[in-house]
PDB file of N, CA and C in Angstrom:
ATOM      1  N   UNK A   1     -12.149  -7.693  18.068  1.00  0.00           N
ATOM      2  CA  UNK A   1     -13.520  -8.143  17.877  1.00  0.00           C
ATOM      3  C   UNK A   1     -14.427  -6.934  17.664  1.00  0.00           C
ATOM      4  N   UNK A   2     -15.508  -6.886  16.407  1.00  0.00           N
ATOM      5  CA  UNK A   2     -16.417  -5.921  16.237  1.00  0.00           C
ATOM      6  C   UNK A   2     -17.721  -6.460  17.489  1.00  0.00           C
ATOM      7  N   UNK A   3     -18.158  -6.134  17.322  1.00  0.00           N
ATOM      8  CA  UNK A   3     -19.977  -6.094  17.884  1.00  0.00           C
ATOM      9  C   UNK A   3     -20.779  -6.021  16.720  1.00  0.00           C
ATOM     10  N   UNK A   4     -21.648  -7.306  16.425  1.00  0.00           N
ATOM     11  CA  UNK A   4     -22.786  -7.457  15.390  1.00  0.00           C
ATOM     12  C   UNK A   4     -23.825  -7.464  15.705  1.00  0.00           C
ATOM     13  N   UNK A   5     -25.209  -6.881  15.045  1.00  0.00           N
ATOM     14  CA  UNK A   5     -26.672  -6.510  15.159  1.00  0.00           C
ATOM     15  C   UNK A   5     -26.857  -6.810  13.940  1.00  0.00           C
ATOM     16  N   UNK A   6     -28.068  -7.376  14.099  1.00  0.00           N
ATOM     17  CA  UNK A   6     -29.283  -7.862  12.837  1.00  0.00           C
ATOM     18  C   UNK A   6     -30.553  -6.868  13.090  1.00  0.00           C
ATOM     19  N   UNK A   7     -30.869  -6.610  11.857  1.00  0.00           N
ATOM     20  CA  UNK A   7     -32.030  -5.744  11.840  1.00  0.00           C
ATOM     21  C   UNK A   7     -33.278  -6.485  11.726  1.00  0.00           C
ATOM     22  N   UNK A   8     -34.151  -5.986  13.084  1.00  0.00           N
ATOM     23  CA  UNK A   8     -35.562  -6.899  13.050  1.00  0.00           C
ATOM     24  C   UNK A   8     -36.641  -6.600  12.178  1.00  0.00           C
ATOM     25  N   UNK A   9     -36.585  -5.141  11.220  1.00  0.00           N
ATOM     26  CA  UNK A   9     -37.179  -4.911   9.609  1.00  0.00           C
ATOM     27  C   UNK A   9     -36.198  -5.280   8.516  1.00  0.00           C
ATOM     28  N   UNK A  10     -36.945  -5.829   7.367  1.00  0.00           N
ATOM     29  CA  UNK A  10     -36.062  -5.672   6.618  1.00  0.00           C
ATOM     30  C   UNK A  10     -35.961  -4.457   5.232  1.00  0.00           C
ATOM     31  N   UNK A  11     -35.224  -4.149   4.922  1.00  0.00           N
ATOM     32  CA  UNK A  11     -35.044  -3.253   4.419  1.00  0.00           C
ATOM     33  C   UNK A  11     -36.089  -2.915   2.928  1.00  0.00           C
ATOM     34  N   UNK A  12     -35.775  -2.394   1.719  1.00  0.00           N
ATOM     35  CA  UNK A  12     -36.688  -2.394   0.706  1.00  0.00           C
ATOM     36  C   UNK A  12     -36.333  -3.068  -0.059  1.00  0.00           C
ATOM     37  N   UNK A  13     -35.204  -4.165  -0.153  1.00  0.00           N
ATOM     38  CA  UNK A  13     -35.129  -4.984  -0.873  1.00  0.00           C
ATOM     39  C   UNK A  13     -35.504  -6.397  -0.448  1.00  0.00           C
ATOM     40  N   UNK A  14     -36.456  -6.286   0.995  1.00  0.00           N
ATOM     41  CA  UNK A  14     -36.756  -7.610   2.220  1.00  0.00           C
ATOM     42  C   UNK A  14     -35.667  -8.559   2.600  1.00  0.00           C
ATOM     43  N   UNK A  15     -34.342  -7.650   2.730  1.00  0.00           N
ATOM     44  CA  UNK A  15     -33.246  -8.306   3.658  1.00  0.00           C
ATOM     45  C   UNK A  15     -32.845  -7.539   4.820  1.00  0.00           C
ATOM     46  N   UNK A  16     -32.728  -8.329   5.680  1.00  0.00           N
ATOM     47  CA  UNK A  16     -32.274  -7.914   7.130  1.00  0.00           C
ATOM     48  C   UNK A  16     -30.844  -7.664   7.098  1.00  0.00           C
ATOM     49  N   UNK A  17     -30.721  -5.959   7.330  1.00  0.00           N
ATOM     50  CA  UNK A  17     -29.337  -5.779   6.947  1.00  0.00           C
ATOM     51  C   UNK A  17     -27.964  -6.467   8.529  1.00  0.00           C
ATOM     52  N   UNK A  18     -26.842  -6.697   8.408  1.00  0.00           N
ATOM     53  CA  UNK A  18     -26.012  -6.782   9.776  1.00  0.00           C
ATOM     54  C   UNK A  18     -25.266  -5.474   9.766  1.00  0.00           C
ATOM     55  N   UNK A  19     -25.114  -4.467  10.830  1.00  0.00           N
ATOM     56  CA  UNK A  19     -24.419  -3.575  11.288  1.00  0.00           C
ATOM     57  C   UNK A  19     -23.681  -3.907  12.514  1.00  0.00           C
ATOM     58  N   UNK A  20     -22.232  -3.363  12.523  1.00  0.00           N
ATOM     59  CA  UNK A  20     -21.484  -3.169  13.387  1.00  0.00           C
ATOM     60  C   UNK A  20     -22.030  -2.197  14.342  1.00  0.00           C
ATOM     61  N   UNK A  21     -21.804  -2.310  15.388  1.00  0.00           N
ATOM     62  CA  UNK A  21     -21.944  -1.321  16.953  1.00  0.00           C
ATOM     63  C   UNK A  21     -21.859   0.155  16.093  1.00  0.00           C
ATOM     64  N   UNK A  22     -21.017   0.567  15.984  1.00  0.00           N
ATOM     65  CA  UNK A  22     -20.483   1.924  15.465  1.00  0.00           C
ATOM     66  C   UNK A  22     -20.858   2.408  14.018  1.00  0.00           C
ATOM     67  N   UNK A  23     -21.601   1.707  13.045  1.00  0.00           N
ATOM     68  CA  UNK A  23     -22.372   2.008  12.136  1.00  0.00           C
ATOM     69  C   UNK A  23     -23.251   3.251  12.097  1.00  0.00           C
ATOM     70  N   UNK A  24     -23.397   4.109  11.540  1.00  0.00           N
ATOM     71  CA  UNK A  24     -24.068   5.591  11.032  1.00  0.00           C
ATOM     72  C   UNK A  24     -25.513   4.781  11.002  1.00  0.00           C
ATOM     73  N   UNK A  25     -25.446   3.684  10.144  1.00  0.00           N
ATOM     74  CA  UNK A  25     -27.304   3.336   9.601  1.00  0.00           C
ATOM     75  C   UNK A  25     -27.158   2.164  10.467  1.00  0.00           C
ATOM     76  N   UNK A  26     -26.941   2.248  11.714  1.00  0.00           N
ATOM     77  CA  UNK A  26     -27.463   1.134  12.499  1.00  0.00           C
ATOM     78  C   UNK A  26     -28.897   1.720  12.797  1.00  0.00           C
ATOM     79  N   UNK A  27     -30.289   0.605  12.992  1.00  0.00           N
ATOM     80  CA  UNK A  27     -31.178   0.782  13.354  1.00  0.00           C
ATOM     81  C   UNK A  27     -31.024   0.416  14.922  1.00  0.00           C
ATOM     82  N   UNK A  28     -32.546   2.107  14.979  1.00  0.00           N
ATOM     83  CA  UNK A  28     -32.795   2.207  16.755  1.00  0.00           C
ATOM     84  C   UNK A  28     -32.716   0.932  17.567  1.00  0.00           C
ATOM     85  N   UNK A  29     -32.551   1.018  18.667  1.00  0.00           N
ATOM     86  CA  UNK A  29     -32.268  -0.471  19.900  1.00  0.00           C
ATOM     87  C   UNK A  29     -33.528  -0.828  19.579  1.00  0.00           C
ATOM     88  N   UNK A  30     -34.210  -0.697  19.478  1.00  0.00           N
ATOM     89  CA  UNK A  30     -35.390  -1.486  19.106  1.00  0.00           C
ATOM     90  C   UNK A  30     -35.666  -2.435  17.997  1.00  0.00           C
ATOM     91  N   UNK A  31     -34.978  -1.882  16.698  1.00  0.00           N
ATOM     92  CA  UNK A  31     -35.560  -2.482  15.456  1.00  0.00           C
ATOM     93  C   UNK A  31     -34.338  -3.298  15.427  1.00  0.00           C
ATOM     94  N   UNK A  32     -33.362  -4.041  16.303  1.00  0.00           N
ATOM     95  CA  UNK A  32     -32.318  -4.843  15.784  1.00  0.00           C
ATOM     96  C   UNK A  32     -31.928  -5.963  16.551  1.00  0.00           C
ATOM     97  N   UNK A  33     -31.537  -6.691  16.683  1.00  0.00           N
ATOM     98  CA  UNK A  33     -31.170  -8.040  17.346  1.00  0.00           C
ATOM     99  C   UNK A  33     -29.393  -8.263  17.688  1.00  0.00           C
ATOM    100  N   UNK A  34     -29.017  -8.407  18.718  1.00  0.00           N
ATOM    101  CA  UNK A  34     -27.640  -8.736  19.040  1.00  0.00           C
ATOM    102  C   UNK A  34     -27.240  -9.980  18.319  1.00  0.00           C
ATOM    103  N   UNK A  35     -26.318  -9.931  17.320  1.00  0.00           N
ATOM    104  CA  UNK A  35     -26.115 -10.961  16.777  1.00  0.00           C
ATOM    105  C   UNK A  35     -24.339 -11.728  18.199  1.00  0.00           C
ATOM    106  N   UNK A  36     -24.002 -10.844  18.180  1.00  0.00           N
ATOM    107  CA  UNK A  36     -22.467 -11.369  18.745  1.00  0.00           C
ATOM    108  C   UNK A  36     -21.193 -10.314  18.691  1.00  0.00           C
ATOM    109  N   UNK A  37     -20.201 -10.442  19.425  1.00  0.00           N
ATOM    110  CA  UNK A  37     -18.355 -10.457  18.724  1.00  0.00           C
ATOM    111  C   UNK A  37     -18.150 -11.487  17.747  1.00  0.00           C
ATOM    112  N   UNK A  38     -17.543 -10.791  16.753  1.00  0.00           N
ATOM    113  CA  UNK A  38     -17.386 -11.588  15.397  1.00  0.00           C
ATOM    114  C   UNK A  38     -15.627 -10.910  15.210  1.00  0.00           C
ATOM    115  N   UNK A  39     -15.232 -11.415  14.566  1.00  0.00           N
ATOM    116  CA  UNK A  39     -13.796 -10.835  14.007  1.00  0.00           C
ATOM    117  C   UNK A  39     -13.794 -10.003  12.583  1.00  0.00           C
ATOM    118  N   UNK A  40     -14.994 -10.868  11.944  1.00  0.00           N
ATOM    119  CA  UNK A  40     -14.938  -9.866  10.881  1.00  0.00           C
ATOM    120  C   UNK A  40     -16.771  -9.863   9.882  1.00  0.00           C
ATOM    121  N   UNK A  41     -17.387  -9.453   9.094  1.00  0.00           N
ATOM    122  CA  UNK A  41     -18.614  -9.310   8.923  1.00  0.00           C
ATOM    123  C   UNK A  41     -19.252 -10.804   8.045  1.00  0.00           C
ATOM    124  N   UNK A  42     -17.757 -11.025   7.439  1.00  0.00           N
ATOM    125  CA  UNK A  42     -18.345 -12.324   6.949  1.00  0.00           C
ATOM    126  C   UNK A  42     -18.838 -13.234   8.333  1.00  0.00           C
ATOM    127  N   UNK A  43     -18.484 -13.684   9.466  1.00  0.00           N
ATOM    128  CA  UNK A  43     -18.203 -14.541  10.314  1.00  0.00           C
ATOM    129  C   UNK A  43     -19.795 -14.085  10.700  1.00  0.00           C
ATOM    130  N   UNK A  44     -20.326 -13.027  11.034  1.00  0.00           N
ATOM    131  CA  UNK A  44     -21.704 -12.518  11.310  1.00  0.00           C
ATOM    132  C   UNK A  44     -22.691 -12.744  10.256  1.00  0.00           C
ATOM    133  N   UNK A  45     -22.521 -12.790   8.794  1.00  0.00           N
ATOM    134  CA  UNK A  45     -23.179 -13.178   7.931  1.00  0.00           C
ATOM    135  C   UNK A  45     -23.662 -14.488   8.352  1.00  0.00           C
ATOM    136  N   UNK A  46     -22.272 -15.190   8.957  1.00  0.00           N
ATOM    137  CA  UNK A  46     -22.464 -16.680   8.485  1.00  0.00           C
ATOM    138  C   UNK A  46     -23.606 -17.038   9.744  1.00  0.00           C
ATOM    139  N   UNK A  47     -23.532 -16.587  11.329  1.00  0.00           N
ATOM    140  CA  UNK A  47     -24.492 -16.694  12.511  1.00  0.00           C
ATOM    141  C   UNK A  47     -26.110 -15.924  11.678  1.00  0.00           C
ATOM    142  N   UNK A  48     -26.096 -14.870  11.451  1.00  0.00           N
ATOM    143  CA  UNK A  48     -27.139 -14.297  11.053  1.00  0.00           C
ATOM    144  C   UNK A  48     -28.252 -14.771  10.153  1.00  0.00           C
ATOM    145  N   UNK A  49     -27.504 -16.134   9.457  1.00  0.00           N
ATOM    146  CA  UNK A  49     -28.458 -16.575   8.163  1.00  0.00           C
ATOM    147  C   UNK A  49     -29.179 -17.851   8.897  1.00  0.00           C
ATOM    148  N   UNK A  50     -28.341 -18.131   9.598  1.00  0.00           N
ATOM    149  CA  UNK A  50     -29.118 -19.147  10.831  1.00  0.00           C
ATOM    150  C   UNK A  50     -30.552 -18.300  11.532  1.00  0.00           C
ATOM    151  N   UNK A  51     -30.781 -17.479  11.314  1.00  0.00           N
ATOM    152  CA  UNK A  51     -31.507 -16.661  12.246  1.00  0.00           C
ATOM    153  C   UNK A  51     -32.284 -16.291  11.088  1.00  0.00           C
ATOM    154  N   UNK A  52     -31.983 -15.504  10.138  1.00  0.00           N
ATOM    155  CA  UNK A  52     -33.139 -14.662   9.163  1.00  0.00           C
ATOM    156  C   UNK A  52     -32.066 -14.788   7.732  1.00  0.00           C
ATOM    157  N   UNK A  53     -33.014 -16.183   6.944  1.00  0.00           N
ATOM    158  CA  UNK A  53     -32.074 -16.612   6.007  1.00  0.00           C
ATOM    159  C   UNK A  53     -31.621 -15.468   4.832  1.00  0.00           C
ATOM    160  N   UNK A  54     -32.442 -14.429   5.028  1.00  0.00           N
ATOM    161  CA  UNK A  54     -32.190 -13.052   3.865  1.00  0.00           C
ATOM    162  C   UNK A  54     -31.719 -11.915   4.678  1.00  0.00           C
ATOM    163  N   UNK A  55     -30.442 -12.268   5.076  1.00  0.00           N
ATOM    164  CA  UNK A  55     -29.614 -11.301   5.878  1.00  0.00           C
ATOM    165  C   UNK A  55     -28.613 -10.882   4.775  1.00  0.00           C
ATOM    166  N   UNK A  56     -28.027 -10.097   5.292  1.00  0.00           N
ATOM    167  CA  UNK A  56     -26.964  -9.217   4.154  1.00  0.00           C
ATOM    168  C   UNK A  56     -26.237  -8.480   4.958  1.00  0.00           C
ATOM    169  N   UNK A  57     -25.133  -8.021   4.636  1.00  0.00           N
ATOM    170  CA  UNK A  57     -23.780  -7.163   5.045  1.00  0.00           C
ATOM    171  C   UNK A  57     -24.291  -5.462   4.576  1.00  0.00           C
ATOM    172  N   UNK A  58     -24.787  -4.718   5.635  1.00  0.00           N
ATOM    173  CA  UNK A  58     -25.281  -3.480   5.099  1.00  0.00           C
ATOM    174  C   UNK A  58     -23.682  -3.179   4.485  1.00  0.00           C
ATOM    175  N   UNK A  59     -23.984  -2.226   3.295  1.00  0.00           N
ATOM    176  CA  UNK A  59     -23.240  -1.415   2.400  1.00  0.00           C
ATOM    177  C   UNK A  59     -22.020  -0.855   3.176  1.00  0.00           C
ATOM    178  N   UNK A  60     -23.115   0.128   3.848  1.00  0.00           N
ATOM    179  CA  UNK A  60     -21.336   0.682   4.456  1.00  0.00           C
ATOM    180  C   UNK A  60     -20.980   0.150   5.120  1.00  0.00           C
ATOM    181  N   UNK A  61     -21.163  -0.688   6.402  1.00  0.00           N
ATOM    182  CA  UNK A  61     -19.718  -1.579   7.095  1.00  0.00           C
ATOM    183  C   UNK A  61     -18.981  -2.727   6.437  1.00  0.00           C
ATOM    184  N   UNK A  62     -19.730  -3.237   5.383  1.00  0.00           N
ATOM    185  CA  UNK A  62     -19.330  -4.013   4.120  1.00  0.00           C
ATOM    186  C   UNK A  62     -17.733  -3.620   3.327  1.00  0.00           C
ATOM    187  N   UNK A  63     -17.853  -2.156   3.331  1.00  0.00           N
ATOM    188  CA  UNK A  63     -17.198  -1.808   2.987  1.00  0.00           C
ATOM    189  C   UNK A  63     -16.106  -0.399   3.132  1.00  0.00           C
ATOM    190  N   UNK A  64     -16.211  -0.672   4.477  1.00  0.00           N
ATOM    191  CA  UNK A  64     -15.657  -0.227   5.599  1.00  0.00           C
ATOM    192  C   UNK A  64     -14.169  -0.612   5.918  1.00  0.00           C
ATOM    193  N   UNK A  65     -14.118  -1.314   4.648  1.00  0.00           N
ATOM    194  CA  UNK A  65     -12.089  -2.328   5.120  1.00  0.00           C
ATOM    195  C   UNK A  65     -12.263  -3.049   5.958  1.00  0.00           C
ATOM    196  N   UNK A  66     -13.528  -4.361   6.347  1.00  0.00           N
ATOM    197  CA  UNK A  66     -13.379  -5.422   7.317  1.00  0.00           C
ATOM    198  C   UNK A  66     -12.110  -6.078   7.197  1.00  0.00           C
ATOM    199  N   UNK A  67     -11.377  -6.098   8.085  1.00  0.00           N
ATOM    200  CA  UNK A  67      -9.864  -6.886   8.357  1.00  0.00           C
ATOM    201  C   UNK A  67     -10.659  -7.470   9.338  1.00  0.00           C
ATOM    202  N   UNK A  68      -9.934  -8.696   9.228  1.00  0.00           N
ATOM    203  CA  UNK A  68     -10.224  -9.957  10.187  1.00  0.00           C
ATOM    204  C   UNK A  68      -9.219  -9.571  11.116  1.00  0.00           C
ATOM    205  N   UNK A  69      -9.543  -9.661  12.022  1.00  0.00           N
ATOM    206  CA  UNK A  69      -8.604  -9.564  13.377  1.00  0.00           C
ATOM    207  C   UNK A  69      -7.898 -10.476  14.410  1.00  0.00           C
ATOM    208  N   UNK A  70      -7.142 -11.230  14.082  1.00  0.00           N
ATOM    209  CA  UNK A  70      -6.323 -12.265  14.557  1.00  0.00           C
ATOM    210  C   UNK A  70      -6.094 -12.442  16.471  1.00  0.00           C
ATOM    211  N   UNK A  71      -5.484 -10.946  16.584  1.00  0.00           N
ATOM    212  CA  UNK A  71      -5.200 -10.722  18.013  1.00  0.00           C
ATOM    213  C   UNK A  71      -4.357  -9.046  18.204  1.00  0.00           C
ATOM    214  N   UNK A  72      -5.130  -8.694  19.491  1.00  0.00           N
ATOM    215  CA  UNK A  72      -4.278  -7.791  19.653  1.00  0.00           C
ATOM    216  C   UNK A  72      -3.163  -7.548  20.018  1.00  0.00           C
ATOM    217  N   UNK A  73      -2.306  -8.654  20.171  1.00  0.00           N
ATOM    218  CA  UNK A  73      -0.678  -8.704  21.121  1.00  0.00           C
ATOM    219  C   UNK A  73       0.007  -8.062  19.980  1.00  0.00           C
ATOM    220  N   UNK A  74       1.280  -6.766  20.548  1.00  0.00           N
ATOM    221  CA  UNK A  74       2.163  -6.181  19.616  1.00  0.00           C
ATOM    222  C   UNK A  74       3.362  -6.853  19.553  1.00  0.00           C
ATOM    223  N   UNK A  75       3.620  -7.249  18.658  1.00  0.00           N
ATOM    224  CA  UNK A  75       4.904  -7.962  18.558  1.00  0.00           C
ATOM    225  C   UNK A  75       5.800  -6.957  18.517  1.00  0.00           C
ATOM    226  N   UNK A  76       7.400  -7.793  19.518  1.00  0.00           N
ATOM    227  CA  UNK A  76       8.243  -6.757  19.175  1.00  0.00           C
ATOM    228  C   UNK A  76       9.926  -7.448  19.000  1.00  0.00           C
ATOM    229  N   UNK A  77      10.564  -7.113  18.297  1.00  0.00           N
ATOM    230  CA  UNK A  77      11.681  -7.768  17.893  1.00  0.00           C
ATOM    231  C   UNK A  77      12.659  -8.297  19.097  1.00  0.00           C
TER     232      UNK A  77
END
């Protein structure tokens, strides 16, 4: 599970970007909103538009290789 935040400005194109916890351009604790644990950024898109219908997947965790994350158990033969 990631950790999702919504940004309480919106950016210069007037969308509220979503960043992961560990994001470089996450905005200060102030300017952002706890969205949830999500598995992957689409799943946060989808809570976030409920909230601020011009939300968006900031750039770089977008494209960051979101893998959906099933579970952590290691399988072993």
């Amino acid at each position: 599970m990631k950790f999702f935040y919504l940004a309480s400005e919106p950016n210069s194109d007037g969308k509220f970007e979503i960043h992961e916890r560990d994001c470089e351009l996450i905005p200060s604790a102030y300017d952002r909103d706890y969205l949830g644990p999500y598995n992957c950024g689409k799943e946060a898109l989808s809570r976030a538009i409920t909230v601020r219908e011009a939300s968006v997947l900031c750039e770089k965790c977008s494209s960051a290789g979101n893998v959906t994350v099933i579970g952590s158990a290691n399988l072993v033969n």
